[in-house]
PDB file of N, CA and C in Angstrom:
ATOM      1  N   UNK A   1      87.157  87.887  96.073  1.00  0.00           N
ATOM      2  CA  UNK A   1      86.037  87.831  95.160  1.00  0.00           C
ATOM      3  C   UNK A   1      86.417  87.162  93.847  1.00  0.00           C
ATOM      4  N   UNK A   2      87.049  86.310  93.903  1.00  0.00           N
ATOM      5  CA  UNK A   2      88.214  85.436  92.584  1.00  0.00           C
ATOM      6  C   UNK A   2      86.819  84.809  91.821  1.00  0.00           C
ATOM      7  N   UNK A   3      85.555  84.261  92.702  1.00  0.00           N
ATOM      8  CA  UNK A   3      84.642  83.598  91.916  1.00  0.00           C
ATOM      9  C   UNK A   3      83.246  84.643  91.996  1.00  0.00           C
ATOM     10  N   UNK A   4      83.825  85.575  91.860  1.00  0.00           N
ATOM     11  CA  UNK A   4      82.775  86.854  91.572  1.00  0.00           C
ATOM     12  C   UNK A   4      82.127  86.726  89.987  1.00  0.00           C
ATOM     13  N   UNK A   5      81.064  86.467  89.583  1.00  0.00           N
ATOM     14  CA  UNK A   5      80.628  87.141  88.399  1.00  0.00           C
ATOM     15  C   UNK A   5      81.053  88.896  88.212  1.00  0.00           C
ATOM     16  N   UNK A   6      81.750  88.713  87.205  1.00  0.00           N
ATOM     17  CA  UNK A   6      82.035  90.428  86.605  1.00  0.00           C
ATOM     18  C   UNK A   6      81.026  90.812  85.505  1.00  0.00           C
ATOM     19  N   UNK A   7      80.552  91.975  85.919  1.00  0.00           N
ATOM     20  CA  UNK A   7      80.020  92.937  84.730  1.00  0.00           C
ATOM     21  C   UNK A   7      80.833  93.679  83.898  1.00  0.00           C
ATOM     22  N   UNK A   8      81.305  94.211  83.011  1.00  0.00           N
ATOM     23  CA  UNK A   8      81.945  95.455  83.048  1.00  0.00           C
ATOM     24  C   UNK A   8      81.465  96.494  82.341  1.00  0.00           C
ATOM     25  N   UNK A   9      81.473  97.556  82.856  1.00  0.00           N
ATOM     26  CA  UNK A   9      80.769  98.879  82.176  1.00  0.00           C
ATOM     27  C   UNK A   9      82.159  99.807  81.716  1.00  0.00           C
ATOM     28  N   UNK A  10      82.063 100.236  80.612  1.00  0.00           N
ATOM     29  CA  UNK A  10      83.165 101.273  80.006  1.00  0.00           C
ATOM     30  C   UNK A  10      81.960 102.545  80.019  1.00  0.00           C
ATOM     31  N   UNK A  11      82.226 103.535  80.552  1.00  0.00           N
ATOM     32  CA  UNK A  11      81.454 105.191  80.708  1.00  0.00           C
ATOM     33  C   UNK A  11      82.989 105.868  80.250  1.00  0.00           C
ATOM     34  N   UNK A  12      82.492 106.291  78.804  1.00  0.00           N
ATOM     35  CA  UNK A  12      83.154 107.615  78.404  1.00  0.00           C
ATOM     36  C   UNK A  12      82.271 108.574  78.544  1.00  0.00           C
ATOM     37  N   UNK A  13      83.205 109.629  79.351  1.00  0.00           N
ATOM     38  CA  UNK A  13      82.527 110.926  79.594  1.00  0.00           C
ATOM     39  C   UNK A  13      83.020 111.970  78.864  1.00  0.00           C
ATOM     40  N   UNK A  14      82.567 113.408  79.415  1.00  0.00           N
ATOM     41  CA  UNK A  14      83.591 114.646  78.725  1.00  0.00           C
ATOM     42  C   UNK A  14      84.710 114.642  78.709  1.00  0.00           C
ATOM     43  N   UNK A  15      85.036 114.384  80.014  1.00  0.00           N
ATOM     44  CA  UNK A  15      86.821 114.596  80.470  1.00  0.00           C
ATOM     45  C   UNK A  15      87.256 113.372  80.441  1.00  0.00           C
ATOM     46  N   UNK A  16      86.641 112.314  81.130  1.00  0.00           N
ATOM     47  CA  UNK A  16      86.991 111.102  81.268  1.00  0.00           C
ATOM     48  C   UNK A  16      86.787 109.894  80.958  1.00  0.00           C
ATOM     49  N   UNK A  17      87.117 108.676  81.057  1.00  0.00           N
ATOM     50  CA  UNK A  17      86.700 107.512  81.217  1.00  0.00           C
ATOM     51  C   UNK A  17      87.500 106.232  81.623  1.00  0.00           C
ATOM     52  N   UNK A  18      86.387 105.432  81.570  1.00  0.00           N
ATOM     53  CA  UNK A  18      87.049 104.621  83.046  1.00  0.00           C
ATOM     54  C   UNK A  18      86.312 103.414  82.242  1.00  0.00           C
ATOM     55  N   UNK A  19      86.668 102.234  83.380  1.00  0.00           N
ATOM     56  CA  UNK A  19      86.019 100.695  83.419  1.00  0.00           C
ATOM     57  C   UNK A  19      85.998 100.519  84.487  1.00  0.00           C
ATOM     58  N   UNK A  20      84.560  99.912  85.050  1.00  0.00           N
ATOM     59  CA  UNK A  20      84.057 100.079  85.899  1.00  0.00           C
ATOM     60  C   UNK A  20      83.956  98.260  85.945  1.00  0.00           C
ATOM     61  N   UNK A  21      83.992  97.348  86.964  1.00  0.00           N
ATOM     62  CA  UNK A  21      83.543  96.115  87.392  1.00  0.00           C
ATOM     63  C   UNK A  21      82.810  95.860  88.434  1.00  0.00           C
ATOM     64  N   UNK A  22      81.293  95.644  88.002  1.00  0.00           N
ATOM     65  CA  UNK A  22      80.950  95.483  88.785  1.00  0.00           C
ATOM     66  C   UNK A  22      80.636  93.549  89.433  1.00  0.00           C
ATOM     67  N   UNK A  23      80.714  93.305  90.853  1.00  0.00           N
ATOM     68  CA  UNK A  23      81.101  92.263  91.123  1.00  0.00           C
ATOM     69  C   UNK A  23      80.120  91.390  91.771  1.00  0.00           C
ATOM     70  N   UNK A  24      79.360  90.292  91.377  1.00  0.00           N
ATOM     71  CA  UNK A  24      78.555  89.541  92.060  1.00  0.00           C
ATOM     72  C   UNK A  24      78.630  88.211  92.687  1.00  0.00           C
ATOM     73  N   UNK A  25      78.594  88.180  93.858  1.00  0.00           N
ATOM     74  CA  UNK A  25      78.905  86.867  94.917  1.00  0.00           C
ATOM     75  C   UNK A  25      78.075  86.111  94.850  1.00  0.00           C
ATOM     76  N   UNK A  26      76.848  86.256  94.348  1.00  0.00           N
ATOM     77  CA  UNK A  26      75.757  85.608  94.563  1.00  0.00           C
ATOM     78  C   UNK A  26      74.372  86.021  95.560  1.00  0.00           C
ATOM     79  N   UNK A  27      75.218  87.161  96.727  1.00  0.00           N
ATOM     80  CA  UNK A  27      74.326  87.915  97.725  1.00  0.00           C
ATOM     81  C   UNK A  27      74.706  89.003  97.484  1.00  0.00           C
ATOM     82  N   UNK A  28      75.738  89.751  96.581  1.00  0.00           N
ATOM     83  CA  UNK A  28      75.497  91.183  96.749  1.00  0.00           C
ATOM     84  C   UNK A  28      76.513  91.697  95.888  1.00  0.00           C
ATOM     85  N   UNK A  29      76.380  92.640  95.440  1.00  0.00           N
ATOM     86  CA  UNK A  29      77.453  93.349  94.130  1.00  0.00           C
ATOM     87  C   UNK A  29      77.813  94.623  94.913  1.00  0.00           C
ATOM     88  N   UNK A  30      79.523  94.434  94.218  1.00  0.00           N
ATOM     89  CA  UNK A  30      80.155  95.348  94.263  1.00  0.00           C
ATOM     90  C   UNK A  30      80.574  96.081  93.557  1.00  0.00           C
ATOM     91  N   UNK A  31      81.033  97.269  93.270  1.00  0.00           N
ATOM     92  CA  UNK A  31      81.481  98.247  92.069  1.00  0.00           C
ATOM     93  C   UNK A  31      82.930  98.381  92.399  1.00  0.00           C
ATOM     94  N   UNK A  32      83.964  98.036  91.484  1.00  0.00           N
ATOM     95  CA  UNK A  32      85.589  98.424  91.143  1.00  0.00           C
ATOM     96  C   UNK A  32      85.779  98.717  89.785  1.00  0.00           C
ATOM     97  N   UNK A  33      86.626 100.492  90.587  1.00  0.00           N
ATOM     98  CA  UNK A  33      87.014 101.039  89.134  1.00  0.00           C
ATOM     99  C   UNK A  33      88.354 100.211  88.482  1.00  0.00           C
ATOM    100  N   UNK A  34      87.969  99.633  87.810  1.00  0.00           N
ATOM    101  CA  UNK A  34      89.555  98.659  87.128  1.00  0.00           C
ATOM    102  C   UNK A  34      90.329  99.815  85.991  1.00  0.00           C
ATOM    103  N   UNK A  35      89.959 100.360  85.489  1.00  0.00           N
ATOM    104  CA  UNK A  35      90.726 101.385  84.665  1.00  0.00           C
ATOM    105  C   UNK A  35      90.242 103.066  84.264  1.00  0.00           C
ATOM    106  N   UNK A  36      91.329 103.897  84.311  1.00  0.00           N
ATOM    107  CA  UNK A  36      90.273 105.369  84.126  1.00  0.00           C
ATOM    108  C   UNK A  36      91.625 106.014  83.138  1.00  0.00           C
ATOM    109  N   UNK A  37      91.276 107.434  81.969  1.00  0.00           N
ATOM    110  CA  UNK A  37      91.847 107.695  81.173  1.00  0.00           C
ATOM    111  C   UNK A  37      91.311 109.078  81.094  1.00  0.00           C
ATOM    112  N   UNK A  38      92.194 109.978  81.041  1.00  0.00           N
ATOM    113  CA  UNK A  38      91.779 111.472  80.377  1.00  0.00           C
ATOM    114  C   UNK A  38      91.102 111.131  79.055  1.00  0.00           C
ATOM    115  N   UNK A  39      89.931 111.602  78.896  1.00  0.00           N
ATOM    116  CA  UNK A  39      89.055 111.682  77.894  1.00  0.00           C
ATOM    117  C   UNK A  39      88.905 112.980  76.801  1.00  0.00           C
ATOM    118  N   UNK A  40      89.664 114.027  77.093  1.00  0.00           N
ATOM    119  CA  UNK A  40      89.325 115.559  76.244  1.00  0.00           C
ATOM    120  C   UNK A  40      88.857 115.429  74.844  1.00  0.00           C
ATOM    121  N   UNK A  41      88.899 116.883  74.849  1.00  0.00           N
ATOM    122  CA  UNK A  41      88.931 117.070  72.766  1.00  0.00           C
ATOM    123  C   UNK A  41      90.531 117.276  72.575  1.00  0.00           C
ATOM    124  N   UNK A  42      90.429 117.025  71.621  1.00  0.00           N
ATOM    125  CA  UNK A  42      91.805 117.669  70.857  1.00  0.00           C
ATOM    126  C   UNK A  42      91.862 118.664  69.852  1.00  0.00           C
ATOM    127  N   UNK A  43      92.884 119.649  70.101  1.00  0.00           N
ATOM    128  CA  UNK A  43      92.279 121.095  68.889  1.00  0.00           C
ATOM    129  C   UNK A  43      93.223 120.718  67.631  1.00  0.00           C
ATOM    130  N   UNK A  44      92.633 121.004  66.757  1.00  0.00           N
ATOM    131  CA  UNK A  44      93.668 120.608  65.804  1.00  0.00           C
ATOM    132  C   UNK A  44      92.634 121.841  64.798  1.00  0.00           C
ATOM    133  N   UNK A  45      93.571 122.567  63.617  1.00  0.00           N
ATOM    134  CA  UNK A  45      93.179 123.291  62.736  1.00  0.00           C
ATOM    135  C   UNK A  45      92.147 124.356  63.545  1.00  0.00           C
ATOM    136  N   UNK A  46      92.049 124.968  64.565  1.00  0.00           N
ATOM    137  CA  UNK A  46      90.833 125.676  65.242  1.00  0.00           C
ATOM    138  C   UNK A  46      89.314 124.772  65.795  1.00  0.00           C
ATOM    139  N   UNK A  47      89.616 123.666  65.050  1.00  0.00           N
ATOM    140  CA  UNK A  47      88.140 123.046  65.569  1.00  0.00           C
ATOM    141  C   UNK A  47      88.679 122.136  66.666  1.00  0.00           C
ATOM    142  N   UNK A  48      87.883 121.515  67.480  1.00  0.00           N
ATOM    143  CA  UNK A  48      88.187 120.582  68.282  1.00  0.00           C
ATOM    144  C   UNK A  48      87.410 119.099  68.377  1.00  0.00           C
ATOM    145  N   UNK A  49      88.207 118.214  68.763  1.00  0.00           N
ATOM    146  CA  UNK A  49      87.739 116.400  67.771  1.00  0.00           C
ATOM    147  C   UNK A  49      87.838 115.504  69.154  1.00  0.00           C
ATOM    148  N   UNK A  50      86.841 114.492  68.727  1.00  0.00           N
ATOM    149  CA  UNK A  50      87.320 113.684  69.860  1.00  0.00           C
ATOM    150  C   UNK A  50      88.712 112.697  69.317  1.00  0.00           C
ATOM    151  N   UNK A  51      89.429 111.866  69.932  1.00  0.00           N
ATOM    152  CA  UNK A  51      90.569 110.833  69.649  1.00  0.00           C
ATOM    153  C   UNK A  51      90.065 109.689  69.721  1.00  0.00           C
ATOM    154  N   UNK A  52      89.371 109.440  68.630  1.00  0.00           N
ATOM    155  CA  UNK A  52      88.655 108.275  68.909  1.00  0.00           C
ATOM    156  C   UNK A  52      89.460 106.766  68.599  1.00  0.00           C
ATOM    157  N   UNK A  53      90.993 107.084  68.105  1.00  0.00           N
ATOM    158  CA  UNK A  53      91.586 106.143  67.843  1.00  0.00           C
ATOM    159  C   UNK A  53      92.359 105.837  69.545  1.00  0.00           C
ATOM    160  N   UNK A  54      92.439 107.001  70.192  1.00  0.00           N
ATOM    161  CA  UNK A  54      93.215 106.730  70.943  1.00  0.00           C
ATOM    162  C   UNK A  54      91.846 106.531  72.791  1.00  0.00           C
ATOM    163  N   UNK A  55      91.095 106.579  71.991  1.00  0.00           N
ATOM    164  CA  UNK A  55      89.942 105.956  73.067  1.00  0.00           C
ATOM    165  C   UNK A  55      89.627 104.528  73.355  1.00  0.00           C
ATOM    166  N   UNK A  56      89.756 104.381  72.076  1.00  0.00           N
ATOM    167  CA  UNK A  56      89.541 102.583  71.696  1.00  0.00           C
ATOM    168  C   UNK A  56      90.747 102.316  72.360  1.00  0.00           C
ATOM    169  N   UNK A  57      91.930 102.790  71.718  1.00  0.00           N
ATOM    170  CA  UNK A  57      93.229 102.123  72.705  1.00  0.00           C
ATOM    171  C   UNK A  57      92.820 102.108  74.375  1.00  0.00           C
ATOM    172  N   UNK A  58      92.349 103.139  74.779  1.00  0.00           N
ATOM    173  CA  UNK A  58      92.087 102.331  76.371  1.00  0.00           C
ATOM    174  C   UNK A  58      91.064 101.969  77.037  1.00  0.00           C
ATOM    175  N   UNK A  59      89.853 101.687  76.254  1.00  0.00           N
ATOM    176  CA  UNK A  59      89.247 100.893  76.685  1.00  0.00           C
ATOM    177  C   UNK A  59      89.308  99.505  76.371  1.00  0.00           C
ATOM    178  N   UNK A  60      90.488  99.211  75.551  1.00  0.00           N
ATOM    179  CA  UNK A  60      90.783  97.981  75.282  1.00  0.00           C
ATOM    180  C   UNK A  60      91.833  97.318  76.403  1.00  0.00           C
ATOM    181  N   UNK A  61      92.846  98.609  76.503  1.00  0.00           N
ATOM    182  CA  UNK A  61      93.853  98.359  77.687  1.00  0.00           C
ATOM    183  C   UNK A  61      92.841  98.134  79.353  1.00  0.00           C
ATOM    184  N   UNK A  62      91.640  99.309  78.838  1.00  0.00           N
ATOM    185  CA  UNK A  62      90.759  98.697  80.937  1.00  0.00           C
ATOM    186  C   UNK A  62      89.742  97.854  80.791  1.00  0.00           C
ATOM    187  N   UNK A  63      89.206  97.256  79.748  1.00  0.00           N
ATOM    188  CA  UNK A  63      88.762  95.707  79.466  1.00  0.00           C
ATOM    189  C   UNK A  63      89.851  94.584  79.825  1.00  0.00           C
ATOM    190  N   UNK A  64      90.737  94.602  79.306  1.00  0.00           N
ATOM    191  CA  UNK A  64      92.043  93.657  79.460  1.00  0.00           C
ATOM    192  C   UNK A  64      92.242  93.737  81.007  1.00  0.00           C
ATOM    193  N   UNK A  65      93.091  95.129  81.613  1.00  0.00           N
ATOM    194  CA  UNK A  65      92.796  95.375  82.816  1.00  0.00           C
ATOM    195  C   UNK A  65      91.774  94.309  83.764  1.00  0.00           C
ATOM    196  N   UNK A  66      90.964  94.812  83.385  1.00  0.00           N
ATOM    197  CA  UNK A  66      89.608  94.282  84.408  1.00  0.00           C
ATOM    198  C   UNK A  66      89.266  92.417  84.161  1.00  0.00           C
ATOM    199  N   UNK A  67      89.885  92.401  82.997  1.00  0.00           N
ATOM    200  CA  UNK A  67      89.605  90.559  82.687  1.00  0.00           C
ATOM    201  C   UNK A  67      91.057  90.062  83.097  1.00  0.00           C
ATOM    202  N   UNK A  68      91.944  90.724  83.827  1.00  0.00           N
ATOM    203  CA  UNK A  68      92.940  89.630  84.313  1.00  0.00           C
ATOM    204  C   UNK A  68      92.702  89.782  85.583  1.00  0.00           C
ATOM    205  N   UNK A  69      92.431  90.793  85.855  1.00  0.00           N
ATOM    206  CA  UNK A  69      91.589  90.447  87.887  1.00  0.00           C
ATOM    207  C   UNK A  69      90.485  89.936  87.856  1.00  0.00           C
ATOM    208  N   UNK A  70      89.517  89.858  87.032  1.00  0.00           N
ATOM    209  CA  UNK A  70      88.021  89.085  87.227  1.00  0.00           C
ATOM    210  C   UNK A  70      87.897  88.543  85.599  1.00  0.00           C
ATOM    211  N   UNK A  71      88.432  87.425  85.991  1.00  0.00           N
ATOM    212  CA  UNK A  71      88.318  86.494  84.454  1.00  0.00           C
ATOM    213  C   UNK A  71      86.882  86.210  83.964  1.00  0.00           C
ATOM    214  N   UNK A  72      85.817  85.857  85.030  1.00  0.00           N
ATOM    215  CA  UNK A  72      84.692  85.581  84.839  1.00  0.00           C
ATOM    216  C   UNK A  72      83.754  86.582  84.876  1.00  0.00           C
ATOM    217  N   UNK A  73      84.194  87.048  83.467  1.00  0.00           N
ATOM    218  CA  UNK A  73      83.102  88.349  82.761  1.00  0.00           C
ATOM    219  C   UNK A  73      82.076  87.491  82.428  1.00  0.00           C
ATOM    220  N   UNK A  74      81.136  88.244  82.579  1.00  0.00           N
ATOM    221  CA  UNK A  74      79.726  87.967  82.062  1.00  0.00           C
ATOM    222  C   UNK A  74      79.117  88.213  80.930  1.00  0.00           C
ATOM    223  N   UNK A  75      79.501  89.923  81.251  1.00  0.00           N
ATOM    224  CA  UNK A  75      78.826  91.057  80.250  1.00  0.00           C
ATOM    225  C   UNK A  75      79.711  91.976  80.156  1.00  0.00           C
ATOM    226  N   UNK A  76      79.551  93.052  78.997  1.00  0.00           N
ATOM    227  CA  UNK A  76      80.535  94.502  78.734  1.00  0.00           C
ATOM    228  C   UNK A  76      79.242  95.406  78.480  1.00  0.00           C
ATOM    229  N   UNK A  77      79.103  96.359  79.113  1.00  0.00           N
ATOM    230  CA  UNK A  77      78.768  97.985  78.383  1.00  0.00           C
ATOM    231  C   UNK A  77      79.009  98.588  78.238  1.00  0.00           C
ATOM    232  N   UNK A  78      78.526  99.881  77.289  1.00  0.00           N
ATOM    233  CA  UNK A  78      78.921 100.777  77.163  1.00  0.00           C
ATOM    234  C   UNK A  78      78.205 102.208  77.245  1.00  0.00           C
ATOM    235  N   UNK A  79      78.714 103.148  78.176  1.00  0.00           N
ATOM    236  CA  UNK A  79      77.956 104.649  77.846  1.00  0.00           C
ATOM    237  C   UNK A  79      78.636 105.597  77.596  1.00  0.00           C
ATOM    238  N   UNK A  80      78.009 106.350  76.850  1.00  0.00           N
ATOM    239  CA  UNK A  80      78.575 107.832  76.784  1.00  0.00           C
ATOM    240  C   UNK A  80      77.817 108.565  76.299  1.00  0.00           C
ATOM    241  N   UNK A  81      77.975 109.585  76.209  1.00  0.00           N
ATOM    242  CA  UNK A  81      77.260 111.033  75.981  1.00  0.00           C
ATOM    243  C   UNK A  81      76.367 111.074  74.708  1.00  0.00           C
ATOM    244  N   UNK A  82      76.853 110.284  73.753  1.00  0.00           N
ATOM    245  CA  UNK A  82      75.762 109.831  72.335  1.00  0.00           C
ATOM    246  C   UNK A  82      75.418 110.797  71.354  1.00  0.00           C
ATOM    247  N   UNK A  83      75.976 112.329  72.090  1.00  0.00           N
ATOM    248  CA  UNK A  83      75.956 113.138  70.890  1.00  0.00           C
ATOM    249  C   UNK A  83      76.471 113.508  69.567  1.00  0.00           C
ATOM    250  N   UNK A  84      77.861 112.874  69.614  1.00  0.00           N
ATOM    251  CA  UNK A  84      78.611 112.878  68.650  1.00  0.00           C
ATOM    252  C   UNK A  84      78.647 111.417  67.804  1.00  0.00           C
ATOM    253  N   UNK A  85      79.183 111.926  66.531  1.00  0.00           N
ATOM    254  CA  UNK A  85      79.350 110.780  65.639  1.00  0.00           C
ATOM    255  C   UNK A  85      80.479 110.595  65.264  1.00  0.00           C
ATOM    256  N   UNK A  86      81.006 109.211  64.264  1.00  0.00           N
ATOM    257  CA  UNK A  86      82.047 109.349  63.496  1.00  0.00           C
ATOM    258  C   UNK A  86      81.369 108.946  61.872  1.00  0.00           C
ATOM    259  N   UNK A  87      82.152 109.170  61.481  1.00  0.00           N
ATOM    260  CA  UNK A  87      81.625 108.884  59.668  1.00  0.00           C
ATOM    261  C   UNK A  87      82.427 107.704  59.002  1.00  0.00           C
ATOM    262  N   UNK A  88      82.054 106.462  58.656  1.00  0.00           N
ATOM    263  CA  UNK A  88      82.476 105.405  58.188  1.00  0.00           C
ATOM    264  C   UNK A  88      82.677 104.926  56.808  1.00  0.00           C
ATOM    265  N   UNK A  89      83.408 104.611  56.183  1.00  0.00           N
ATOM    266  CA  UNK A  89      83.277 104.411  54.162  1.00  0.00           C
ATOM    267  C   UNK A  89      82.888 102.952  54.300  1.00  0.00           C
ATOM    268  N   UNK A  90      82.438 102.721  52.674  1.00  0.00           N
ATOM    269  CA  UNK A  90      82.324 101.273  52.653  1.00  0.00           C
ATOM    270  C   UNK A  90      83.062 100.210  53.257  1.00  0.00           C
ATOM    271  N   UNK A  91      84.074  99.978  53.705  1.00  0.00           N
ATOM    272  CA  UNK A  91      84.650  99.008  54.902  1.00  0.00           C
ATOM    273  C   UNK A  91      84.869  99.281  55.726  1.00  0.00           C
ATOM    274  N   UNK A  92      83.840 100.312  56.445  1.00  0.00           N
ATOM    275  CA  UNK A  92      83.858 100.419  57.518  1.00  0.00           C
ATOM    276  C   UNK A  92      85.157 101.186  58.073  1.00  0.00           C
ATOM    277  N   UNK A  93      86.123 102.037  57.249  1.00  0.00           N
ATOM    278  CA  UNK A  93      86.748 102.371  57.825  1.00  0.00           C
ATOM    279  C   UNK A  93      86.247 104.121  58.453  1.00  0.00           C
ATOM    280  N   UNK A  94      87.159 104.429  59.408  1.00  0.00           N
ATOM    281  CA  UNK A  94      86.486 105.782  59.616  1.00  0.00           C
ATOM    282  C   UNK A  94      87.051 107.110  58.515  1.00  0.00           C
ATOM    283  N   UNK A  95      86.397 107.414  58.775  1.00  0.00           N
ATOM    284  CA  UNK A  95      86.729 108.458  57.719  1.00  0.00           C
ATOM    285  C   UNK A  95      87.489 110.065  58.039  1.00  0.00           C
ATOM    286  N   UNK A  96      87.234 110.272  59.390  1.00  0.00           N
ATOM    287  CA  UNK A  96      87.921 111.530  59.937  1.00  0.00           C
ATOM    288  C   UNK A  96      87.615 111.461  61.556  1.00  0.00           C
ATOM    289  N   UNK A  97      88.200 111.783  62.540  1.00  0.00           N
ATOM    290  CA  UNK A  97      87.902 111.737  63.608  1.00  0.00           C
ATOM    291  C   UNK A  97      86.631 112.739  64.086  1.00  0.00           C
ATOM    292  N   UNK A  98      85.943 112.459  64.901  1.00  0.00           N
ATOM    293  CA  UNK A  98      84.715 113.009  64.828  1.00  0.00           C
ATOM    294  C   UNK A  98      84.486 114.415  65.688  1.00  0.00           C
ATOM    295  N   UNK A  99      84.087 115.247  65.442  1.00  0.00           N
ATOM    296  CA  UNK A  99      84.272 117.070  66.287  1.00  0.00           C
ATOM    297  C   UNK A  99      83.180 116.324  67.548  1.00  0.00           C
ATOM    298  N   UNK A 100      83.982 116.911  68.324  1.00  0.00           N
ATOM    299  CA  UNK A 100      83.673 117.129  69.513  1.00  0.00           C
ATOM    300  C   UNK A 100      82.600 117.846  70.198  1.00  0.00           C
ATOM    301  N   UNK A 101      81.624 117.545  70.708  1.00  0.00           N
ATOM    302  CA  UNK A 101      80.490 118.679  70.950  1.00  0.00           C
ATOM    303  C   UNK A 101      80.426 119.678  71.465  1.00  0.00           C
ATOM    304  N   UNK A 102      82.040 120.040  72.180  1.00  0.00           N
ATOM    305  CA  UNK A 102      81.797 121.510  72.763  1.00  0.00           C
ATOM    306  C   UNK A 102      82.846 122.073  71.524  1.00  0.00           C
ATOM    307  N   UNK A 103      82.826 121.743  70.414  1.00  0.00           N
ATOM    308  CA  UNK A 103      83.643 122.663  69.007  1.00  0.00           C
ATOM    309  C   UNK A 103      82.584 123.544  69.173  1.00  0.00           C
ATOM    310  N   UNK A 104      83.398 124.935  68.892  1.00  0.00           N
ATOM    311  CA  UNK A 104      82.302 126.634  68.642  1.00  0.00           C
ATOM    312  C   UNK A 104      81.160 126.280  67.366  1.00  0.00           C
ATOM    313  N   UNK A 105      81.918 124.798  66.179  1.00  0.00           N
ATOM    314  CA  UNK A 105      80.813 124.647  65.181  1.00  0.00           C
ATOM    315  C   UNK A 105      79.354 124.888  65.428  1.00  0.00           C
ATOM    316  N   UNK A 106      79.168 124.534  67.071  1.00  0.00           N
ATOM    317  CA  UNK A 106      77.817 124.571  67.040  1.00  0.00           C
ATOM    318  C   UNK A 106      77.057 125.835  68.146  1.00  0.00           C
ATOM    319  N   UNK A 107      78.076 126.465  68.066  1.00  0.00           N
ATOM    320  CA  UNK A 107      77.431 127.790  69.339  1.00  0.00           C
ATOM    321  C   UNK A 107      75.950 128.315  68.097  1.00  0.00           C
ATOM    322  N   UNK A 108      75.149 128.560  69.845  1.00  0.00           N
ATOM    323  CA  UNK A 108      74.454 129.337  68.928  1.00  0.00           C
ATOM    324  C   UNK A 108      72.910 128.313  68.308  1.00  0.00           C
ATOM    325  N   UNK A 109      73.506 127.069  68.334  1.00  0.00           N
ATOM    326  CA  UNK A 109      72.330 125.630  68.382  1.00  0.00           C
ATOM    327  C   UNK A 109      71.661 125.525  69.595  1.00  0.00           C
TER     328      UNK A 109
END
C-alpha cells in the first residue's frame, strides 16, 4: 500500500492513545494502528493531572512513526475526551499541567 493516501487520526483516550492510519487505494480504506502510548493521570501533591508535556512527546513520535511508513499523508486529526483544559500566558506558554477529570476536585459535580 506504498501509494496509499494516508489519513492520520491521533485518539487520546483515558488510559490511552494511539495513531491510527487510515489507508486509501483508491477502492477501499484500510485502518493501521501506527503508534499507541499509556495515556494516565499522574498524582502529584494529592490531585491528579494529565502529562500533557509528555503526550505531545508521543504523538509527535506516532505522527513521525506513521509518516515514514505512509509518506503520503493527506490529513491529521485529532480526538479526545474535550473535557479538560490547559491554561496558557501571553506567549502562549502553558501555565501548569492541566487536572485530570477523574481528580476527586470534582466528585460530587
Amino acid at each position: 500500500m506504498a501509494d496509499s493516501k494516508a489519513y492520520l487520526a491521533v485518539d487520546l483516550g483515558a488510559s490511552s492513545g494511539r495513531v491510527v492510519a487510515g489507508l486509501w487505494d483508491g477502492q477501499k480504506i484500510s485502518l493501521e494502528e501506527a503508534y499507541r502510548f499509556e495515556n494516565g493521570g499522574i498524582a502529584a501533591g494529592g490531585k491528579l493531572y494529565w502529562d500533557l508535556l509528555n503526550q505531545w512527546s508521543h504523538v509527535v513520535k506516532g505522527l513521525r512513526a506513521a509518516a515514514v511508513k505512509h509518506p503520503n499523508v493527506r490529513s491529521i486529526g485529532v480526538d479526545t475526551w474535550g473535557v479538560d483544559f490547559g491554561l496558557l500566558g501571553r506567549n502562549d506558554e502553558l501555565l501548569g499541567n492541566p487536572y485530570h477529570y477523574r481528580d476527586t476536585r470534582t466528585v460530587g459535580m
